[in-house]
Protein backbone atom coordinates (compact mmCIF):
# COMPACT_ATOMS: atom_id res chain seq x y z
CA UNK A 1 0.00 0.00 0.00
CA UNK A 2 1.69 3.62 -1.09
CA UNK A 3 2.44 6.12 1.06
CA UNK A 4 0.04 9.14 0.85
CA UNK A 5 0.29 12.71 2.08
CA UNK A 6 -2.66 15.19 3.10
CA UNK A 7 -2.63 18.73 4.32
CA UNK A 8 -6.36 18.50 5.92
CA UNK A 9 -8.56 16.34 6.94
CA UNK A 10 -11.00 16.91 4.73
CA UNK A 11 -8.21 15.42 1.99
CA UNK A 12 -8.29 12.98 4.01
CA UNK A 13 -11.82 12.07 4.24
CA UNK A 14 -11.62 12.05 0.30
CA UNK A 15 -8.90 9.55 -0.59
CA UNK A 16 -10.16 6.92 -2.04
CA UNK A 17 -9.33 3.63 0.63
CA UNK A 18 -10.28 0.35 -0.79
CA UNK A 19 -8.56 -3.04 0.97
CA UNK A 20 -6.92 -5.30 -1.34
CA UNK A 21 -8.60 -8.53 -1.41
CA UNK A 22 -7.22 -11.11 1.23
CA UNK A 23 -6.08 -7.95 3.74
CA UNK A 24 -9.59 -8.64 5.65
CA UNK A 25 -8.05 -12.38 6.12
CA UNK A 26 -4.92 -11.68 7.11
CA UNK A 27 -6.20 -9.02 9.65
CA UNK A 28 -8.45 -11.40 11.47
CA UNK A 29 -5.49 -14.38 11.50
CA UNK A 30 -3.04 -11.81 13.12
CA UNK A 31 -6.30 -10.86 15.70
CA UNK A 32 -6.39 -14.65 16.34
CA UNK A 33 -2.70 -15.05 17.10
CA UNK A 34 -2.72 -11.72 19.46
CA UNK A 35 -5.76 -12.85 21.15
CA UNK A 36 -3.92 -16.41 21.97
CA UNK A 37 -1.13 -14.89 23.40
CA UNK A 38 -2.65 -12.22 25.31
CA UNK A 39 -3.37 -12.75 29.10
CA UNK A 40 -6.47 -13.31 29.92
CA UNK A 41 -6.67 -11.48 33.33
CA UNK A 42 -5.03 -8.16 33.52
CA UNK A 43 -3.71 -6.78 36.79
CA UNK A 44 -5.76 -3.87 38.37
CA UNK A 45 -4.48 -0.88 39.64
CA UNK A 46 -1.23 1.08 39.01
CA UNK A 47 1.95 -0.25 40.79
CA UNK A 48 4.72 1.41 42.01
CA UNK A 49 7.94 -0.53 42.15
CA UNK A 50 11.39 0.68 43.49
CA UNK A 51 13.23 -1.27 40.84
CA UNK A 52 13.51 -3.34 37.85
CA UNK A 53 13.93 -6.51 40.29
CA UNK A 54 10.78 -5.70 42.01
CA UNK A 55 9.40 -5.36 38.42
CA UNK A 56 10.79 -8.55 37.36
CA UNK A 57 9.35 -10.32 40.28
CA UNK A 58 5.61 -9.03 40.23
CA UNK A 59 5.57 -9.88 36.33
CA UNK A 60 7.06 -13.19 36.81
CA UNK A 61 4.30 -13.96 39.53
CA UNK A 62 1.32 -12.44 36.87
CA UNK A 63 2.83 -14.37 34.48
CA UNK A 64 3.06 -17.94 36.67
CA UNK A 65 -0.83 -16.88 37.78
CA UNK A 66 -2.39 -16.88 34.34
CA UNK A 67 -1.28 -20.36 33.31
């Protein structure tokens, strides 16, 4: 897919955008493999961590709590 340029939106909103066939496909496959390898429970809340150890350690112990 080229490259385009626009100075406003509304040159924007007029480009022509039309997906190549097989691009819908591809999209969804690449969704698939994301979703697969995503965790399925997030942590909530914002931590606060001293260092990169401490950092280490509480994604270590996310990680070994989602399998």
């Amino acid at each position: 897919m080229p490259v385009q340029k626009f100075r406003s939106v509304e040159a924007m909103d007029a480009a022509a955008t039309l997906p190549r066939p097989g691009d819908i496909e591809a999209f969804l496959r690449h969704c698939a493999r994301y979703w697969a390898m995503a965790p399925r429970v997030y942590p909530r809340g914002v931590f606060r961590l001293r260092s990169l150890e401490d950092a280490d350690r509480l994604s270590a112990g996310h990680r070994l709590a989602e399998r």
